[in-house]
C-alpha atoms as a PDB file:
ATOM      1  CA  UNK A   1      61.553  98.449 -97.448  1.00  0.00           C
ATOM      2  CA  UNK A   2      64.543  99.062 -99.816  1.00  0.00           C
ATOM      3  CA  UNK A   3      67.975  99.299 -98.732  1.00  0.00           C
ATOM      4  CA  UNK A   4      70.565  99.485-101.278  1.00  0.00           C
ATOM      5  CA  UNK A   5      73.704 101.289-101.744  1.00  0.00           C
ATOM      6  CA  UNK A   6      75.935 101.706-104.588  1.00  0.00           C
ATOM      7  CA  UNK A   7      79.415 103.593-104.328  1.00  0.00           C
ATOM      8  CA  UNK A   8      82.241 104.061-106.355  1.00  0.00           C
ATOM      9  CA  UNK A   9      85.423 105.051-105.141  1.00  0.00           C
ATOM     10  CA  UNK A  10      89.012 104.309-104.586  1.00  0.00           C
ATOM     11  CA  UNK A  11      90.616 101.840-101.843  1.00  0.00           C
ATOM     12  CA  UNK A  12      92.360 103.631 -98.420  1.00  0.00           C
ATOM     13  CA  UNK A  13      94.748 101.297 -98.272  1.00  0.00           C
ATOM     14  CA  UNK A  14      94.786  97.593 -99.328  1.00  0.00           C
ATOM     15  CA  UNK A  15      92.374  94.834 -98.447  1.00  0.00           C
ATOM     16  CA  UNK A  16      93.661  92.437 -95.803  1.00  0.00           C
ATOM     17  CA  UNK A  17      91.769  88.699 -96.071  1.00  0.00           C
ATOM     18  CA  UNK A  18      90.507  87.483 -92.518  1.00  0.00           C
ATOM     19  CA  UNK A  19      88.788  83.958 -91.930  1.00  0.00           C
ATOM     20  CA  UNK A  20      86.330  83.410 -88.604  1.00  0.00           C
ATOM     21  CA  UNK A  21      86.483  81.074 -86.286  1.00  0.00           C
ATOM     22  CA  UNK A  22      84.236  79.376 -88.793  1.00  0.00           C
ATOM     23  CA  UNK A  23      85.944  79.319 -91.746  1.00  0.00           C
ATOM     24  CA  UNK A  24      84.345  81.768 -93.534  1.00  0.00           C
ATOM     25  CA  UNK A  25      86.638  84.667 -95.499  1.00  0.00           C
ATOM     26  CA  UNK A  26      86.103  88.589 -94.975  1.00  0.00           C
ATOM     27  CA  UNK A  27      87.802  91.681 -95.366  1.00  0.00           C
ATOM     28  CA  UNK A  28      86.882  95.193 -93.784  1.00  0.00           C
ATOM     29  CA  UNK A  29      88.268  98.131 -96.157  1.00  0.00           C
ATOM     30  CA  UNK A  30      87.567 101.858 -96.392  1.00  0.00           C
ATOM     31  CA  UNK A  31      86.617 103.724 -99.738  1.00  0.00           C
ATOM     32  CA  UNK A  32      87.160 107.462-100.657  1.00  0.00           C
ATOM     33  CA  UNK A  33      84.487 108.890-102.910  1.00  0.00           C
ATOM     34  CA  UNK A  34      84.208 112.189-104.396  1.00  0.00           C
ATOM     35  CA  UNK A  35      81.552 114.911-103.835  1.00  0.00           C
ATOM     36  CA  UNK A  36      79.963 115.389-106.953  1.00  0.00           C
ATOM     37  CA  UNK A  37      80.385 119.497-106.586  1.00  0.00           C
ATOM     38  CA  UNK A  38      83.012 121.762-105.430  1.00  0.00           C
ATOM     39  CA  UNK A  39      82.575 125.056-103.297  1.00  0.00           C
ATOM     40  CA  UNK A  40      84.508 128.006-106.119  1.00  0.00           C
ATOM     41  CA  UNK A  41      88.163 128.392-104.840  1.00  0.00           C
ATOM     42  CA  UNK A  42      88.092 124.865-102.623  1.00  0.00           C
ATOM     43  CA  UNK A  43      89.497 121.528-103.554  1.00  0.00           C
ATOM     44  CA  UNK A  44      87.156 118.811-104.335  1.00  0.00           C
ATOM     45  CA  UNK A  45      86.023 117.029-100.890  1.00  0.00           C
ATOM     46  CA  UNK A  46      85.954 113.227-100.610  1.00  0.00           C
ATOM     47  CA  UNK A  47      83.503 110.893 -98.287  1.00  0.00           C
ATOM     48  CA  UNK A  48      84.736 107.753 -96.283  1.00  0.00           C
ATOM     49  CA  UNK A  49      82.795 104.487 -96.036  1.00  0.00           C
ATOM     50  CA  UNK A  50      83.595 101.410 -94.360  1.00  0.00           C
ATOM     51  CA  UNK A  51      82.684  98.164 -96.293  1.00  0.00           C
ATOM     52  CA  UNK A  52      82.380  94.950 -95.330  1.00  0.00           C
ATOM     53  CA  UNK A  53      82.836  91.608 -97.673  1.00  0.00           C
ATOM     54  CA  UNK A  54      82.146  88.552 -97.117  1.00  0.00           C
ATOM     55  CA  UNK A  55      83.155  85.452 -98.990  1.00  0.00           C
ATOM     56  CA  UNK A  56      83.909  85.280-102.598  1.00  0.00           C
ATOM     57  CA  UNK A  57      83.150  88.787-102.577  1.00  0.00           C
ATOM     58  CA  UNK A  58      85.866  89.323 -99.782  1.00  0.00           C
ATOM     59  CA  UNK A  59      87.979  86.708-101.533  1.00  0.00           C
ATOM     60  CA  UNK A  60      87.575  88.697-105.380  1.00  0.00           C
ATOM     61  CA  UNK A  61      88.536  92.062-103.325  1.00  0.00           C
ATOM     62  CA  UNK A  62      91.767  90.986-101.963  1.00  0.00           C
ATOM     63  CA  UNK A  63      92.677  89.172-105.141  1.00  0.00           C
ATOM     64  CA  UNK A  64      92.087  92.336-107.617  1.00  0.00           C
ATOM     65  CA  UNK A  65      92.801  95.027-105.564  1.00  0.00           C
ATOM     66  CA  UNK A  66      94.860  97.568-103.743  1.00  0.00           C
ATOM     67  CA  UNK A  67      95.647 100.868-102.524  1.00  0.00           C
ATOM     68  CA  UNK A  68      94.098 103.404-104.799  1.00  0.00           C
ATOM     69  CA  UNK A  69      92.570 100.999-106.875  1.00  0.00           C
ATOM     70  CA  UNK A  70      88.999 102.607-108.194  1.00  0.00           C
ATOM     71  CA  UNK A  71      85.985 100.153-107.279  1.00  0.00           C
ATOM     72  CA  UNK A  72      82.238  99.639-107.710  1.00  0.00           C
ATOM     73  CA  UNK A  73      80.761  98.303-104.379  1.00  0.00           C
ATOM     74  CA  UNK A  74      76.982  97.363-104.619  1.00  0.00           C
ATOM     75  CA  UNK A  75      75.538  96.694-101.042  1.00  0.00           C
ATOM     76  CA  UNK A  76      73.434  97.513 -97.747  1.00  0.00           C
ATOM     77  CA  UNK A  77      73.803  99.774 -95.120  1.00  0.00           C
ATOM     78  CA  UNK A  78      74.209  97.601 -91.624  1.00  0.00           C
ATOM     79  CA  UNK A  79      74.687  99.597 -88.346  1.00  0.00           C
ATOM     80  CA  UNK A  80      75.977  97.987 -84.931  1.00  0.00           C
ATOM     81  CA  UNK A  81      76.873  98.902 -81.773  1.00  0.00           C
ATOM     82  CA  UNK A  82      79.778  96.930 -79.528  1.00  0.00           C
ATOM     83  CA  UNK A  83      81.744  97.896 -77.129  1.00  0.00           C
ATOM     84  CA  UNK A  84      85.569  99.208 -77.299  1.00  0.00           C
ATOM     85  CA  UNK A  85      88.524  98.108 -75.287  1.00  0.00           C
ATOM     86  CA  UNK A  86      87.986 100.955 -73.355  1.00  0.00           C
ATOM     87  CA  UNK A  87      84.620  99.850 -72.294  1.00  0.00           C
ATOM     88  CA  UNK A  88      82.558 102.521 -73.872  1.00  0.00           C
ATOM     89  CA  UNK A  89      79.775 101.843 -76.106  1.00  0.00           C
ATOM     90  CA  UNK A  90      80.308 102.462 -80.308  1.00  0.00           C
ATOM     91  CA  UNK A  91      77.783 102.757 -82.887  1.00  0.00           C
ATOM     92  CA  UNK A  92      79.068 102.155 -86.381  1.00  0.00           C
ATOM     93  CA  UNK A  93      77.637 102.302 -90.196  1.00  0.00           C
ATOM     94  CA  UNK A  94      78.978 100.212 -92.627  1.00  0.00           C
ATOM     95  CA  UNK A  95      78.105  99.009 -95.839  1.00  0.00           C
ATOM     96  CA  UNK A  96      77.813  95.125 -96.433  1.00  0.00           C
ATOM     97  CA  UNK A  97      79.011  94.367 -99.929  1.00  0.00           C
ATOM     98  CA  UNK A  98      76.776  92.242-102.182  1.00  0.00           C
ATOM     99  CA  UNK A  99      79.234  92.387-104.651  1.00  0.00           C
ATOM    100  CA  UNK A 100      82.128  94.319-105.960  1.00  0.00           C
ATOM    101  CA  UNK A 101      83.679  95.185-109.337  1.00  0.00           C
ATOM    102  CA  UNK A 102      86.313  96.783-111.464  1.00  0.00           C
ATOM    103  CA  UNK A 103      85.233  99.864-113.066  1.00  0.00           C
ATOM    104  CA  UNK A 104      86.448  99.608-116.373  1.00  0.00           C
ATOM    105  CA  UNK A 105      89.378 101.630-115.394  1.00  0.00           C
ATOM    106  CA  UNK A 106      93.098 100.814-117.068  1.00  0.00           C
ATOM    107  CA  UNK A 107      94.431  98.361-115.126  1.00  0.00           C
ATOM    108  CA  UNK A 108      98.448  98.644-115.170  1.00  0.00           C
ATOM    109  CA  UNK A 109      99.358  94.692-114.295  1.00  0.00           C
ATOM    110  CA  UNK A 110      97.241  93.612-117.116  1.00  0.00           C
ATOM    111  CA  UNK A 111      97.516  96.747-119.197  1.00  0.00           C
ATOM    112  CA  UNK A 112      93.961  96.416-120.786  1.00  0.00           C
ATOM    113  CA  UNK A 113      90.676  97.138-119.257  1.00  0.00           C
ATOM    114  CA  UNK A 114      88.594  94.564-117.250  1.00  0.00           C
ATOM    115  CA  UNK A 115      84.893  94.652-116.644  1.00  0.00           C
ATOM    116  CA  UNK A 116      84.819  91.482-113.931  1.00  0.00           C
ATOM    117  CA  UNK A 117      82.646  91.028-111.406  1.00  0.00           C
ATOM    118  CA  UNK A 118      83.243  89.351-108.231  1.00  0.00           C
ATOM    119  CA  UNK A 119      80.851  86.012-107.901  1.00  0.00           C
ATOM    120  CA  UNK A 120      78.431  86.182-105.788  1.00  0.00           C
ATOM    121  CA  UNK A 121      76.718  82.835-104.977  1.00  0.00           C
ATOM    122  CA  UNK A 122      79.069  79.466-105.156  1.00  0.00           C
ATOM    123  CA  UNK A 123      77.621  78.587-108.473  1.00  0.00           C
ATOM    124  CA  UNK A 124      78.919  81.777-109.767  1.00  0.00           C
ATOM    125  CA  UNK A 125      82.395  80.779-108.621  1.00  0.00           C
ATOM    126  CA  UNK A 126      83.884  79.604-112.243  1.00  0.00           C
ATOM    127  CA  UNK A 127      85.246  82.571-114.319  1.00  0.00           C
ATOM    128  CA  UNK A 128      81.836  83.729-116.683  1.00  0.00           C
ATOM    129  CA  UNK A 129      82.781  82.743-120.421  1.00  0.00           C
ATOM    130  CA  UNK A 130      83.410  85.989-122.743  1.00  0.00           C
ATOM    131  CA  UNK A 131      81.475  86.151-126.106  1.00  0.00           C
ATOM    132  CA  UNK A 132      84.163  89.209-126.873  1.00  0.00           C
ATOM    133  CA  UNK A 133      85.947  86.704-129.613  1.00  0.00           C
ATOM    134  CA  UNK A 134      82.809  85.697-131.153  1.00  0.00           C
ATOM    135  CA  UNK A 135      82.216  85.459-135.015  1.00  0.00           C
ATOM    136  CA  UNK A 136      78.773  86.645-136.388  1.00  0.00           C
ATOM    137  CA  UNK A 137      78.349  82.721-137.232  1.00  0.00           C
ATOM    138  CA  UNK A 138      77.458  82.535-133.793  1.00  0.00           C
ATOM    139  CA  UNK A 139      74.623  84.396-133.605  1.00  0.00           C
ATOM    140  CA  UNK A 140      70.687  84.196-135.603  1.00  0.00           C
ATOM    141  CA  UNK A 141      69.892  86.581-137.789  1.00  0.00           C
ATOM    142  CA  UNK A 142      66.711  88.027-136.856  1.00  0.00           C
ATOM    143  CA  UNK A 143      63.351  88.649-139.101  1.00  0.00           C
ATOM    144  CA  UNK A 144      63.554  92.197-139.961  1.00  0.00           C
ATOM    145  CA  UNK A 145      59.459  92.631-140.092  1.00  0.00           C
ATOM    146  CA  UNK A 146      57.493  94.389-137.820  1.00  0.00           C
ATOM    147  CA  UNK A 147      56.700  90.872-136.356  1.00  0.00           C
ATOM    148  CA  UNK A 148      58.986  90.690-132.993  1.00  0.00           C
ATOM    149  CA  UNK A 149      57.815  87.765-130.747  1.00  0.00           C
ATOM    150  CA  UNK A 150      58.625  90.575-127.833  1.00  0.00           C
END
């Protein structure tokens, strides 16, 4: 069976961090993404989808972003029922983030662009090195024969 989503779209409003009784950190947030077409002589018509995070995914949301912010969410569609205040009965579809990331858009607090991705498994946690001020001394110059051990 597969079940994987992958959306990209712009935060509703801004994340709010919860813990559980538990301890464990999540946010809920809604995303607005585009239709990919547009009926001649309407405006462009967008698509809500509740996400769930949990963790350091829910902790790297709330950190990095905000209201409006545009955001790569990677997940699986989860449905659940529970009942309202009101006592009736609600059925709900959201997506359960694996993991989240920046989209390579400018980012105006750092002023440069950011390609990030939110950890997500504990090992993960410590901030991936970048190779992006490298020197060619760091790398082995491959054989250029038609002898590839791939």
């Amino acid at each position: 069976m597969i079940n994987r989503v992958v959306l990209m779209g712009r935060l509703v409003s801004d994340p709010e961090l919860k813990t559980t009784q538990s301890g464990i950190n999540v946010t809920t947030f809604r995303i607005a993404v585009d239709r990919s077409y547009v009926k001649s002589g309407e405006e462009r018509q967008a698509d809500f989808f509740d996400i769930v995070a949990w963790r350091y995914t829910a902790d790297f949301v709330c950190r990095h972003f905000r209201k409006g912010s545009l955001i790569a969410i990677d997940g699986q569609l989860q449905s659940r029922t529970y009942q309202a205040k009101d006592g009736t009965n609600r059925y709900v579809v959201e997506v359960i983030a694996d993991s989240a990331s920046f989209t390579g858009e400018r980012r105006e607090s750092s002023g440069g662009y950011s390609q990030a991705q939110a950890p997500s498994h504990p090992a993960y946690a410590e901030q991936t090195p970048s190779f992006s001020s490298g020197s060619a001394s760091d790398f082995e110059e491959m054989p250029g024969d038609d002898d590839l051990p791939f």
